[in-house]
C-alpha atoms as a PDB file:
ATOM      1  CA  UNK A   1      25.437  17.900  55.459  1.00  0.00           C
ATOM      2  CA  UNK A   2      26.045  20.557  53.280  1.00  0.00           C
ATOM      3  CA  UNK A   3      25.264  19.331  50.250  1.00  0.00           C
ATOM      4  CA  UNK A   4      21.997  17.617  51.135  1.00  0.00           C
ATOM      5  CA  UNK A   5      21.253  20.983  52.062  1.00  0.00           C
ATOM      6  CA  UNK A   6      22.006  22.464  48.919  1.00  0.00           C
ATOM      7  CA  UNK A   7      19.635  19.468  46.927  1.00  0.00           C
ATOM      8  CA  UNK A   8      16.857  19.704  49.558  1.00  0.00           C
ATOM      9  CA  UNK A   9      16.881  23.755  48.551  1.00  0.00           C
ATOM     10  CA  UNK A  10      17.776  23.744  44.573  1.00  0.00           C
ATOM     11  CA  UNK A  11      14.313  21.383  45.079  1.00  0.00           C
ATOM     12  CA  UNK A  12      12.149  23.542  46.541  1.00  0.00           C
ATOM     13  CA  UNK A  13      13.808  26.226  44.466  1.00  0.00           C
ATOM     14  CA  UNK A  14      12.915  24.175  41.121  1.00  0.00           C
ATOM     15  CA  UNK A  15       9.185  23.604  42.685  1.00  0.00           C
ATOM     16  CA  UNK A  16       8.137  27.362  42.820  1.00  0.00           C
ATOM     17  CA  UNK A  17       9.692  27.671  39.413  1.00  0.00           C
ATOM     18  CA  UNK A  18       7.308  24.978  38.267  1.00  0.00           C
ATOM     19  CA  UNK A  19       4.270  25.929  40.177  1.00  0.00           C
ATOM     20  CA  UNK A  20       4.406  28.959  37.900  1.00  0.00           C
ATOM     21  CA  UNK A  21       2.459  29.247  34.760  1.00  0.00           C
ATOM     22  CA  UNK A  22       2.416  31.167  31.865  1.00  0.00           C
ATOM     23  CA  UNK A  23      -1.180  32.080  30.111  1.00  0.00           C
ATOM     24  CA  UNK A  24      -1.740  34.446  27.028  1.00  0.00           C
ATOM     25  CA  UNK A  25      -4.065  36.904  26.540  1.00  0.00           C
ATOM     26  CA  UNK A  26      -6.644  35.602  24.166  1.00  0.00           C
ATOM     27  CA  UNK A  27      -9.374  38.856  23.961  1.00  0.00           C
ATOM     28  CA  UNK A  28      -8.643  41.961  21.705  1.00  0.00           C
ATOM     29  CA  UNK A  29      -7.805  43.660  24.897  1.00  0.00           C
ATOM     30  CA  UNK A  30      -8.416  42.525  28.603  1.00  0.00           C
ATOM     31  CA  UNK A  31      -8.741  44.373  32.000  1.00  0.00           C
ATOM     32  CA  UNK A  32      -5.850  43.707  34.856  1.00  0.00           C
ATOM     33  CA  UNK A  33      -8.453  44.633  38.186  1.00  0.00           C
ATOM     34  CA  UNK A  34      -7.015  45.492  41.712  1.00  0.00           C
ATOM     35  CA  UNK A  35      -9.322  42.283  43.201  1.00  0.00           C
ATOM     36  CA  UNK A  36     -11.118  39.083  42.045  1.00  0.00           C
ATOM     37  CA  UNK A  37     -14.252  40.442  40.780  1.00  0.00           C
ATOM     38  CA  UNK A  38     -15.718  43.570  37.548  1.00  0.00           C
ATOM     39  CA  UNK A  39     -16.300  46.522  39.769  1.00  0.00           C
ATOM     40  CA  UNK A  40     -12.523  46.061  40.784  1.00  0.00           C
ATOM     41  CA  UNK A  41     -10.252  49.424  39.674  1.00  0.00           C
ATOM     42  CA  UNK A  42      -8.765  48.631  36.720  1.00  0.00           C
ATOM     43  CA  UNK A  43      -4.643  48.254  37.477  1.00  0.00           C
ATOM     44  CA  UNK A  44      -4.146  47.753  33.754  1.00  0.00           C
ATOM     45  CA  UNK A  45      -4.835  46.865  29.914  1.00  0.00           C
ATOM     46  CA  UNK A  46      -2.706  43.963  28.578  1.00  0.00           C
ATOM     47  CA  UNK A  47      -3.300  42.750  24.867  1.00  0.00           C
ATOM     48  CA  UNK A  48      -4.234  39.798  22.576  1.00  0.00           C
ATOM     49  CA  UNK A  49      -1.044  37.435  22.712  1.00  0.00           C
ATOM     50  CA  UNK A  50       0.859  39.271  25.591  1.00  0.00           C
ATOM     51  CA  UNK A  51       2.048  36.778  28.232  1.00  0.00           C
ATOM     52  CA  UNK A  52       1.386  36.717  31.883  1.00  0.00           C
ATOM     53  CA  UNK A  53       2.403  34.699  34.581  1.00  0.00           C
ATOM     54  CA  UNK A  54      -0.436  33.165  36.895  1.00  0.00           C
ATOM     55  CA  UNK A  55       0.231  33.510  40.407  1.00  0.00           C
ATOM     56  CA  UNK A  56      -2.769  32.274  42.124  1.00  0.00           C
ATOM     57  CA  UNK A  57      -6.475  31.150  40.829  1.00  0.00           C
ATOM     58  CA  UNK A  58      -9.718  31.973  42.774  1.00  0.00           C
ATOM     59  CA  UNK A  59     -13.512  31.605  41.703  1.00  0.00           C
ATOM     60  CA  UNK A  60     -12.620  31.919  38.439  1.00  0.00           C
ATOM     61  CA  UNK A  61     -10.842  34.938  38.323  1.00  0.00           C
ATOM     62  CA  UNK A  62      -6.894  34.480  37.711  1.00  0.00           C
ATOM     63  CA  UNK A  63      -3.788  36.110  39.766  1.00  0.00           C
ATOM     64  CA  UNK A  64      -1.200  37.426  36.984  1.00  0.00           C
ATOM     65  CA  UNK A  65       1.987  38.992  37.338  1.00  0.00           C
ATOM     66  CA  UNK A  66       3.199  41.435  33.841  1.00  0.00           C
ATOM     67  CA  UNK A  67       6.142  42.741  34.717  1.00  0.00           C
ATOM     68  CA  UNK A  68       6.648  44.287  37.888  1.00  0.00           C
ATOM     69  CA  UNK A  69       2.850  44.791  37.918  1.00  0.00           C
ATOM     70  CA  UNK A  70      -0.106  41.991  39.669  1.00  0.00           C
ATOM     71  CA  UNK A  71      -3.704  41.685  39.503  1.00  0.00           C
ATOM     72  CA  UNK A  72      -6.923  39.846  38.644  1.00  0.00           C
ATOM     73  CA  UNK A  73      -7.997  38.946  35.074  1.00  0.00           C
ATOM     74  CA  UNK A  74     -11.097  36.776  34.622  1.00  0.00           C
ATOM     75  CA  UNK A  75     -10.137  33.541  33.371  1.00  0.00           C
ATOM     76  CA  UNK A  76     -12.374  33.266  30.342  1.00  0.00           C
ATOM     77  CA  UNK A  77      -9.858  35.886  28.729  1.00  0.00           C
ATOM     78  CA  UNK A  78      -6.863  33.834  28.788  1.00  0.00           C
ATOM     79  CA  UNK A  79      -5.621  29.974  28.034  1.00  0.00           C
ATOM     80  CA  UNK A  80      -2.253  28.236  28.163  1.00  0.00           C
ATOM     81  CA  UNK A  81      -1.620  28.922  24.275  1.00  0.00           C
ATOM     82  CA  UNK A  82      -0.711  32.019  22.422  1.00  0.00           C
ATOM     83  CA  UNK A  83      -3.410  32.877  20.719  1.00  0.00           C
ATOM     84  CA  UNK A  84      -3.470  31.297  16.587  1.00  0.00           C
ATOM     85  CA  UNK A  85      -2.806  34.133  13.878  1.00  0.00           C
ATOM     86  CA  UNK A  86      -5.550  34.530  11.609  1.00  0.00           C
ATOM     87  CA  UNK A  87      -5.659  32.616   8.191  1.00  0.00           C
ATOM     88  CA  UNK A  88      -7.256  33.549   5.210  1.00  0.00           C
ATOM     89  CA  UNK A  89      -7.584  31.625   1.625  1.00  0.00           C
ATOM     90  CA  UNK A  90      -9.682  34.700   0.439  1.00  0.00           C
ATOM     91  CA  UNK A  91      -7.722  37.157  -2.389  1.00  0.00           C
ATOM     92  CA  UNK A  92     -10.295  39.031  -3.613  1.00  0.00           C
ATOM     93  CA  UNK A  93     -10.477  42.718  -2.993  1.00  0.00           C
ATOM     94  CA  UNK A  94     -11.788  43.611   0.461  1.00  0.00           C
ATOM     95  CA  UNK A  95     -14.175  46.337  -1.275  1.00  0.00           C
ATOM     96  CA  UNK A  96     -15.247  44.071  -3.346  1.00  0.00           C
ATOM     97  CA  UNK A  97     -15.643  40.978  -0.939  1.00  0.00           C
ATOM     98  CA  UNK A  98     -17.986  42.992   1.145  1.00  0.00           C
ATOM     99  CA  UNK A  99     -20.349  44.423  -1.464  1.00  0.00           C
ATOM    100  CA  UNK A 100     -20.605  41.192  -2.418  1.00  0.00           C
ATOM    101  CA  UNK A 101     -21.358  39.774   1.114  1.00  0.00           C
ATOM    102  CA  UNK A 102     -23.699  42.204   1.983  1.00  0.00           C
ATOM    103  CA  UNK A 103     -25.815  41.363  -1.178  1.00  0.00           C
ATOM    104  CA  UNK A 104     -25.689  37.831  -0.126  1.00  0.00           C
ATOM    105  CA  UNK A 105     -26.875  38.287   3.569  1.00  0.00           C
ATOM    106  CA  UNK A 106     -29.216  40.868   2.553  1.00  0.00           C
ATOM    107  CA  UNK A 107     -30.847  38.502   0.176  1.00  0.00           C
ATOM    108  CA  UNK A 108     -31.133  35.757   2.755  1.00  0.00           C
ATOM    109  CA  UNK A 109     -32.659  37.635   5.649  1.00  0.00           C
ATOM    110  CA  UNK A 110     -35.088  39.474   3.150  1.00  0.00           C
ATOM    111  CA  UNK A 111     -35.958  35.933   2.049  1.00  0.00           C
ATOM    112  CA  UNK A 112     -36.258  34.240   5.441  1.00  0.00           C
ATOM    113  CA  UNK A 113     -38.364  37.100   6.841  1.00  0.00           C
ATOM    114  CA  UNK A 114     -40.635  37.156   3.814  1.00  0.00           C
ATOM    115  CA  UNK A 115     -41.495  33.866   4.327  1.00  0.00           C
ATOM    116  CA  UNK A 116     -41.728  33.669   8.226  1.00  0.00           C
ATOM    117  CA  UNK A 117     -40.768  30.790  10.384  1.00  0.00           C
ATOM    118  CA  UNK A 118     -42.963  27.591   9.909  1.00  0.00           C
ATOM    119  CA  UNK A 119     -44.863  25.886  13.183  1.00  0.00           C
ATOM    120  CA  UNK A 120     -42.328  23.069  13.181  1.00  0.00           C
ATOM    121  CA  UNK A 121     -38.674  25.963  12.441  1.00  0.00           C
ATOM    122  CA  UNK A 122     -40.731  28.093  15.930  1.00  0.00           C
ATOM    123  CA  UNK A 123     -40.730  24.296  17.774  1.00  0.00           C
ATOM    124  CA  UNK A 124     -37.388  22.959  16.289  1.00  0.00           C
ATOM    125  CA  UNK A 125     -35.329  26.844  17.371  1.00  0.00           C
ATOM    126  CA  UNK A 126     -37.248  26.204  20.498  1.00  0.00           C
ATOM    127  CA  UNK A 127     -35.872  22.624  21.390  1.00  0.00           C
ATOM    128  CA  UNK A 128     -32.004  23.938  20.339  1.00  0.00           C
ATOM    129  CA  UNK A 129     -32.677  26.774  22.605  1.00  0.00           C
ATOM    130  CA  UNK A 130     -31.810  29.395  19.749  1.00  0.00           C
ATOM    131  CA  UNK A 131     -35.641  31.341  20.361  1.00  0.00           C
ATOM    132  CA  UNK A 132     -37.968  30.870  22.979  1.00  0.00           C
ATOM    133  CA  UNK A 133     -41.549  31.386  21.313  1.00  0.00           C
ATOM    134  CA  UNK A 134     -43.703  30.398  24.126  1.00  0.00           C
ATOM    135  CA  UNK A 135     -42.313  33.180  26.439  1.00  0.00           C
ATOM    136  CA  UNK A 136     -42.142  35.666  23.202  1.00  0.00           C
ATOM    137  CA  UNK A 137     -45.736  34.928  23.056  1.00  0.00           C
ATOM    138  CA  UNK A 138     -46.176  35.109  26.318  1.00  0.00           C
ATOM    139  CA  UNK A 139     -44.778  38.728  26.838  1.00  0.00           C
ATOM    140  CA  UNK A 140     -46.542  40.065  23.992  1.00  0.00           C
ATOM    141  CA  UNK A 141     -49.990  38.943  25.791  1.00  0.00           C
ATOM    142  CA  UNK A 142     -48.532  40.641  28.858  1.00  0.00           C
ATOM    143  CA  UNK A 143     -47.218  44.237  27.401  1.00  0.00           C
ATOM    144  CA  UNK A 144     -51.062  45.647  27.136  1.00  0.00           C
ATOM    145  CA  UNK A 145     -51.554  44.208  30.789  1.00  0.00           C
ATOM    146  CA  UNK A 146     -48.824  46.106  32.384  1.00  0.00           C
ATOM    147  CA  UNK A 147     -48.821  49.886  33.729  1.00  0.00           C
ATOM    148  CA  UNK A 148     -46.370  52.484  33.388  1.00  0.00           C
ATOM    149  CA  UNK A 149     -46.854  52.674  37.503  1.00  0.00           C
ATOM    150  CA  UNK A 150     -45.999  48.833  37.351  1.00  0.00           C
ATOM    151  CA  UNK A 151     -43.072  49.214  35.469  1.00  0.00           C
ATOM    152  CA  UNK A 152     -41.613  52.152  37.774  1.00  0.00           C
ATOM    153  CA  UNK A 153     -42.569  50.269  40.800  1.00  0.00           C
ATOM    154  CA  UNK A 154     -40.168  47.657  39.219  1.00  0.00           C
ATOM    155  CA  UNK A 155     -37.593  49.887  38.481  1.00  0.00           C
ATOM    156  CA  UNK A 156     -37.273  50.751  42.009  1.00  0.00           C
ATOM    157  CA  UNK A 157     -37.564  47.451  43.533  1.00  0.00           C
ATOM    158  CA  UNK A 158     -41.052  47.919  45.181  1.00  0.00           C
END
């Protein structure tokens, strides 16, 4: 009798040792919060790579336990996997790599807004949902329309 007892609880002991999972912190930094939700107090910081163990999981927001410490972090700042180190084939010199790639960009976005977008670039960023033209144009018409009284009765919800 004994020793069934002992399996039945090195079982459920081996269950809540499985049920728990570790994430790592994927973000630069990322806020710990008291409860599930961004106007939460702020419990702690905890860094890119730490580890935390997730206790619970609720409307995407994730119950972790650092240390003695719990609280909330919203999932879309951690994953299962450390996060990867950051690989580089470049060697040049940094000072020179960015004079260099601000020439470049410079060049490219004087070019591109020289030249304008064309009827079918407006309709093709439009359809990849990248710009949305018709509402652009659409506000534009609108801003000499609109008061300054209209846009404080806005302001305050009237």
């Amino acid at each position: 009798m004994k020793r069934a007892f002992f399996i039945i609880a090195a079982i459920l002991l081996l269950q809540g040792t499985a049920s728990a999972k570790d994430l790592f912190v994927q973000s630069v930094k990322a806020k710990i919060m008291s409860e599930p939700n961004f106007k939460a107090q702020v419990l702690n910081t905890v860094n890119r790579g730490d580890k935390l163990e997730q206790v619970e999981e609720k409307d995407g927001w994730i119950k972790v336990k650092t240390g003695a410490a719990s609280g909330w972090i919203n999932h879309m700042a951690v994953a299962d996997n450390p996060p990867m180190e950051k690989v580089t084939v470049i060697t040049a010199d940094a000072s020179d790599l960015q004079e260099k790639a601000r020439k470049r960009s410079s060049a490219i976005t004087s070019a591109a807004a020289a030249r304008g977008l064309s009827d079918a670039e407006r309709k093709r960023m439009n359809e990849i949902g990248q710009a949305d033209y018709r509402s652009m144009a659409y506000l534009e018409e609108m801003s000499g329309k609109i008061s300054d009284r209209d846009v404080q009765d806005f302001e305050a919800g009237k």
